[in-house]
N, C-alpha and C. Protein backbone atom coordinates (compact mmCIF):
# COMPACT_ATOMS: atom_id res chain seq x y z
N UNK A 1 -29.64 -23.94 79.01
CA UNK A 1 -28.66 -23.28 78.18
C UNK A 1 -29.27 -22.03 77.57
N UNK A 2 -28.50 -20.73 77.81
CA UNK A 2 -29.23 -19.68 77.41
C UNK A 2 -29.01 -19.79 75.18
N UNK A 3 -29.73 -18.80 74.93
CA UNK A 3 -29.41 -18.73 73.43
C UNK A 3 -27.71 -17.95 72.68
N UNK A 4 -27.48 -17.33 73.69
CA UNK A 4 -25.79 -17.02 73.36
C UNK A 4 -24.94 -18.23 73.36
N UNK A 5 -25.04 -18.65 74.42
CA UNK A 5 -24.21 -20.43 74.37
C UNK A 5 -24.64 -21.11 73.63
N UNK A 6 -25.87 -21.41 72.95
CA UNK A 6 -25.95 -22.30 72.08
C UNK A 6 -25.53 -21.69 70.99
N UNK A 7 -25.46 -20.45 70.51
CA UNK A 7 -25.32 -19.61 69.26
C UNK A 7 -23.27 -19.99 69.34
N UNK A 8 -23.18 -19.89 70.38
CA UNK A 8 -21.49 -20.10 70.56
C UNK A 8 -21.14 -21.47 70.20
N UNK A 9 -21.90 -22.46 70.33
CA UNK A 9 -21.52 -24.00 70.13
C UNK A 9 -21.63 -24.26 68.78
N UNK A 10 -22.95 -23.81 68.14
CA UNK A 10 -22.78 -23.81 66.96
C UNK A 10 -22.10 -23.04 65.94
N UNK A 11 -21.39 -21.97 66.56
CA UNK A 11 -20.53 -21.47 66.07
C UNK A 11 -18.92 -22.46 65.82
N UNK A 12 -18.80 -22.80 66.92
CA UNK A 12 -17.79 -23.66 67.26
C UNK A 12 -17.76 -25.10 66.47
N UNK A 13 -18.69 -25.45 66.10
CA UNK A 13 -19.31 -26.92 65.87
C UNK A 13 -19.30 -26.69 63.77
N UNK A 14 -19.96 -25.50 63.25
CA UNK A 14 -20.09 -25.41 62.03
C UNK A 14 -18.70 -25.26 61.14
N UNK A 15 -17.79 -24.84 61.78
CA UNK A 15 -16.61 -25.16 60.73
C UNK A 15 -15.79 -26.45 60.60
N UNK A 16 -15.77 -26.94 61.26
CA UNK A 16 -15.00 -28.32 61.32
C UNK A 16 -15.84 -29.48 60.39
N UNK A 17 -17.67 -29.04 60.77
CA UNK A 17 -18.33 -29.67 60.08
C UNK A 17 -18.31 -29.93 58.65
N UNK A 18 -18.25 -28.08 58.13
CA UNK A 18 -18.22 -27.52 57.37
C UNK A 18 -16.71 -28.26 56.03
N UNK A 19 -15.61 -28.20 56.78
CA UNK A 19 -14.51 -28.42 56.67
C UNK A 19 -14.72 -29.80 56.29
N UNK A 20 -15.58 -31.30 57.13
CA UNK A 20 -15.89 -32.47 56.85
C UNK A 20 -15.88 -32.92 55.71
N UNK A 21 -17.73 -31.82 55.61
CA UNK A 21 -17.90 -31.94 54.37
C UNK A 21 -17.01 -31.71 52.83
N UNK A 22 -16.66 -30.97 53.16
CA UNK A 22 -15.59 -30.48 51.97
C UNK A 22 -14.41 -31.89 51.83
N UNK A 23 -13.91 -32.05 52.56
CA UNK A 23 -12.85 -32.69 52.90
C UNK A 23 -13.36 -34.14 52.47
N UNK A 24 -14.42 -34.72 52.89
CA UNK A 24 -15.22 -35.92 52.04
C UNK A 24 -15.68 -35.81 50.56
N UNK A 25 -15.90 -34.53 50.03
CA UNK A 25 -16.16 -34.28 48.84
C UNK A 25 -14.71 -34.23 47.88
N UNK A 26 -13.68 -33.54 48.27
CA UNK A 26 -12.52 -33.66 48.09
C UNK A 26 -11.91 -35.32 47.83
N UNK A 27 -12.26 -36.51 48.25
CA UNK A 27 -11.64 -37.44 48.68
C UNK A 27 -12.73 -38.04 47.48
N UNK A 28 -13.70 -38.15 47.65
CA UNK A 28 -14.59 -38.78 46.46
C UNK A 28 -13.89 -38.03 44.80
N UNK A 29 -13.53 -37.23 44.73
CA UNK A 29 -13.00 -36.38 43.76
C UNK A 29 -11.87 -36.81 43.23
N UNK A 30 -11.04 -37.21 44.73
CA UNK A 30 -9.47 -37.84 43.92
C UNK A 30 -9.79 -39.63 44.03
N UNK A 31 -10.69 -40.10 44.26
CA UNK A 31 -11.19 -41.64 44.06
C UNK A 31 -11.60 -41.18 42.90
N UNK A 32 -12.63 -40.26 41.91
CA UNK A 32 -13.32 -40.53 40.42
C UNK A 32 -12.03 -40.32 39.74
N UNK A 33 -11.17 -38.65 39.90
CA UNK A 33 -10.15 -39.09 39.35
C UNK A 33 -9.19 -40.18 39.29
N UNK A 34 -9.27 -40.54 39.99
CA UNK A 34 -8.54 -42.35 39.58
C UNK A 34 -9.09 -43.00 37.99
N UNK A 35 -10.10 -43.10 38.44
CA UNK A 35 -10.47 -43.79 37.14
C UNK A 35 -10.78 -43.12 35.86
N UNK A 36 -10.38 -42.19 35.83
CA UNK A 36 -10.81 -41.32 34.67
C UNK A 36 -9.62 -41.42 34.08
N UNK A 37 -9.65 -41.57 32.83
CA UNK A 37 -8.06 -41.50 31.79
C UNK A 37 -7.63 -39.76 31.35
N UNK A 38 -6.84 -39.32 31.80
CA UNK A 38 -6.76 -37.73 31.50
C UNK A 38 -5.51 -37.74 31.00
N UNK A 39 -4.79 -38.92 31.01
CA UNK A 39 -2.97 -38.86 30.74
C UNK A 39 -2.48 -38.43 31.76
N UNK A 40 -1.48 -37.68 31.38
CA UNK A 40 -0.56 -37.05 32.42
C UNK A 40 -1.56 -35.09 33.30
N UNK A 41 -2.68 -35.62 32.73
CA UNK A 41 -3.47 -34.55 33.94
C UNK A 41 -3.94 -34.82 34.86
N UNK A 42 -3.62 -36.58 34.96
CA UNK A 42 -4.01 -37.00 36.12
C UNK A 42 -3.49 -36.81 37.16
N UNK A 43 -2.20 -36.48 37.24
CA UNK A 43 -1.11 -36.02 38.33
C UNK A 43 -1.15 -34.69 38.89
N UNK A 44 -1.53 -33.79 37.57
CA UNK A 44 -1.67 -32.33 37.82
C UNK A 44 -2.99 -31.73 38.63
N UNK A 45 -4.58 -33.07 38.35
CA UNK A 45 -5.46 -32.90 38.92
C UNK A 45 -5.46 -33.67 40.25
N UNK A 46 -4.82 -34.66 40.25
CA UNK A 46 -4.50 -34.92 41.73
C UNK A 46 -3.74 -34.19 42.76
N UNK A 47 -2.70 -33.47 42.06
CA UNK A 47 -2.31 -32.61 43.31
C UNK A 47 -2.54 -31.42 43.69
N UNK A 48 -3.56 -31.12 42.61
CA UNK A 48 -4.47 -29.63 43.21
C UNK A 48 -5.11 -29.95 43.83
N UNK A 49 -6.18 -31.42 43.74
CA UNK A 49 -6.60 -32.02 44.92
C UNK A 49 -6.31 -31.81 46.13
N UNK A 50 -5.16 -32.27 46.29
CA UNK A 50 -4.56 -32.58 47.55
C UNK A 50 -4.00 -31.35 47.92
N UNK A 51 -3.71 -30.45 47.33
CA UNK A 51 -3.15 -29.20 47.92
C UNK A 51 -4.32 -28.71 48.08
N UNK A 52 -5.42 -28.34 47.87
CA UNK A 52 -6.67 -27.69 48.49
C UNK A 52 -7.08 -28.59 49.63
N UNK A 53 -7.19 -29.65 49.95
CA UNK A 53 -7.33 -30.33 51.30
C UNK A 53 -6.25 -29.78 51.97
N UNK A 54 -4.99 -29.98 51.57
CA UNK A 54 -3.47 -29.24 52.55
C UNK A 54 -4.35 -27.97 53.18
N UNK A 55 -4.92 -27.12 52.20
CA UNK A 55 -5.15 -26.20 53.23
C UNK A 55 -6.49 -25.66 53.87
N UNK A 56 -7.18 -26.64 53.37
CA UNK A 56 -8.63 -26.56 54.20
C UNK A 56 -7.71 -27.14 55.70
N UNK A 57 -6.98 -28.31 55.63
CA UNK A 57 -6.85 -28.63 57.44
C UNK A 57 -6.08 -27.57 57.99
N UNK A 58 -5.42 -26.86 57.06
CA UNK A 58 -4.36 -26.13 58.01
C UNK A 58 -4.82 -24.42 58.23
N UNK A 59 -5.80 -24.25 57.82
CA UNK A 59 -6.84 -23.21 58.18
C UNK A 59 -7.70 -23.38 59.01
N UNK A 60 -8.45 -24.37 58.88
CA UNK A 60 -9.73 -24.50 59.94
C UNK A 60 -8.91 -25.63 61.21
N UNK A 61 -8.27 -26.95 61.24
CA UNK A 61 -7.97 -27.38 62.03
C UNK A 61 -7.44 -27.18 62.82
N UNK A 62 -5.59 -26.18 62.17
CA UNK A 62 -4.55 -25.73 62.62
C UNK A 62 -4.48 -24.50 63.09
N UNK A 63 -5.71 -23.77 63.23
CA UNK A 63 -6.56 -22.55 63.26
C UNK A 63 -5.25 -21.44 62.63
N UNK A 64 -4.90 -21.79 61.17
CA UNK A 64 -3.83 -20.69 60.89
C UNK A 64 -4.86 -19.34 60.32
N UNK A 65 -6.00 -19.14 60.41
CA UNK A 65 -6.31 -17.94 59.75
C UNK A 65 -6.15 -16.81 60.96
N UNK A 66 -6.38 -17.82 62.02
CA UNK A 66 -6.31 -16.76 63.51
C UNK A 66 -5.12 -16.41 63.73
N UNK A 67 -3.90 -17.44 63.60
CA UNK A 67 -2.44 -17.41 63.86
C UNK A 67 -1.58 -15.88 64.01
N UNK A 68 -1.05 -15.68 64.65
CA UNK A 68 0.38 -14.60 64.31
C UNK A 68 1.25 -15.20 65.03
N UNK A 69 2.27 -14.09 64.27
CA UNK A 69 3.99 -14.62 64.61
C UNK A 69 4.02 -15.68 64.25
N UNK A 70 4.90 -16.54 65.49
CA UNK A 70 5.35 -17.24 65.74
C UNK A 70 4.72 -18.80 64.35
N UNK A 71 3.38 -18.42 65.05
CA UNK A 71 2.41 -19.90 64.59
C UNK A 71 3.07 -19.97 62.35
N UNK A 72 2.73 -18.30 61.97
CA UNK A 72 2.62 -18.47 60.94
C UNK A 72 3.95 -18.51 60.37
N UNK A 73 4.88 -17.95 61.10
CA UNK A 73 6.20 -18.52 60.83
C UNK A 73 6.57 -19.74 60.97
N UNK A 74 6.36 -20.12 62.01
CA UNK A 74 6.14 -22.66 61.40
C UNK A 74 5.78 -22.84 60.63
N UNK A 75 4.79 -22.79 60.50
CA UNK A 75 3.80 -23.08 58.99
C UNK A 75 4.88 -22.65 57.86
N UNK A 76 5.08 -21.37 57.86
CA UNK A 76 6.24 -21.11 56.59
C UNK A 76 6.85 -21.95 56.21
N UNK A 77 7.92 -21.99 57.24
CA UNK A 77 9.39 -22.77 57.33
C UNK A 77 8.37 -24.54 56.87
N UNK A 78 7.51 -25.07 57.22
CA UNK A 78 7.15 -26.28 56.54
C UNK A 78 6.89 -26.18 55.92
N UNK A 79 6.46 -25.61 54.94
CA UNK A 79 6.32 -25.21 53.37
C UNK A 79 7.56 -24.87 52.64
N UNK A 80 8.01 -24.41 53.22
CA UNK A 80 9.91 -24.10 52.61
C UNK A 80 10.42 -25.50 52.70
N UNK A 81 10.38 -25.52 53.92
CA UNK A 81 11.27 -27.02 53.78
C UNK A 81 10.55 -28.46 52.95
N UNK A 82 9.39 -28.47 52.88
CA UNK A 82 8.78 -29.61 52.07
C UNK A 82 9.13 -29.17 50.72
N UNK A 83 9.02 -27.88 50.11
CA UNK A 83 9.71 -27.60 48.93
C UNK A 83 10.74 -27.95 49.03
N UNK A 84 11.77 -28.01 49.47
CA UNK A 84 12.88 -27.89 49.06
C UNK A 84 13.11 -29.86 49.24
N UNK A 85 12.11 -30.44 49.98
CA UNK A 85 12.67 -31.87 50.05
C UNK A 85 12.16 -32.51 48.87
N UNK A 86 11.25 -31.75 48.07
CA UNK A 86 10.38 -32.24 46.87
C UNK A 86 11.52 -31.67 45.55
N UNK A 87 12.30 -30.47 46.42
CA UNK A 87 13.04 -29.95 44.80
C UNK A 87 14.31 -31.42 44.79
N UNK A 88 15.09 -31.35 46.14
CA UNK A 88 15.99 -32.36 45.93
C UNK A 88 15.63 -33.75 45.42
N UNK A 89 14.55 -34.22 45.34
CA UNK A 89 13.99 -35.40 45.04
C UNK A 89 13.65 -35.34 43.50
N UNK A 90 13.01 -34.78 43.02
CA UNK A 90 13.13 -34.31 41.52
C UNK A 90 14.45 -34.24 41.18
N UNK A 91 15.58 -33.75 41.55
CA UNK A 91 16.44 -33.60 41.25
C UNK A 91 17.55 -34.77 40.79
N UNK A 92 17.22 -35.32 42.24
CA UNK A 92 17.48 -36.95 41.96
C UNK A 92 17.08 -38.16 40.77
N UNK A 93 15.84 -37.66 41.10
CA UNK A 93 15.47 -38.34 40.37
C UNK A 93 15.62 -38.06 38.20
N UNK A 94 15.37 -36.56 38.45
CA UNK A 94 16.00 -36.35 36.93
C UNK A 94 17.55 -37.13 36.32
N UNK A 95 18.20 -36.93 37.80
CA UNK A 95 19.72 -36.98 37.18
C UNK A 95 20.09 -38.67 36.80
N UNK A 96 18.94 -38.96 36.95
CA UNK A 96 19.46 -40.34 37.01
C UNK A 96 19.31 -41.41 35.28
C-alpha cells in the first residue's frame, strides 16, 4: 500500500470515528443527566442533547455538509415536517 492510500483510508476512517466518539460522550451525558435533579431543565438539557447528536449523524453519516440541491432540500422538508408534527402535538396536547 503506497502512503497516499493509506493517508486516504485514514482520512476516510477518522470522521466516523471521530463522530463515535462524540456520539458515546453525548449518550453518557444524557444517562448523568438523568440523574441529576435540575427540575424542569432537565427537559431543556436533554433536548439540546439530542439535537446536537441529530446533527453530528446527519453531517458526518448523511454526508449533508457535502450535499447540494436536491439532498439538502430532503433534509429541509424533514425538519419542516417534524416541526410541524411536534407543533400539532403540543397543540393537542395544550388544548386538552
Amino acid at each position: 500500500m503506497t502512503r497516499d492510500e493509506m493517508r486516504q483510508i485514514r482520512h476516510l476512517v477518522r470522521q466516523p470515528f471521530l463522530a463515535l466518539i462524540a456520539l458515546t460522550v453525548f449518550l453518557g451525558g444524557t444517562i448523568a443527566i438523568a440523574y441529576v435533579h435540575l427540575g424542569p431543565m432537565n427537559v431543556v438539557v436533554s433536548l439540546v442533547i439530542a439535537a446536537i447528536k441529530v446533527a453530528i449523524i446527519a453531517v458526518i453519516f448523511m454526508e449533508l455538509r457535502h450535499a447540494r440541491g436536491i439532498q439538502l432540500l430532503a433534509a429541509g422538508v424533514g425538519v419542516f415536517w417534524l416541526m410541524f408534527l411536534f407543533l400539532l402535538s403540543f397543540a393537542d396536547y395544550l388544548s386538552r
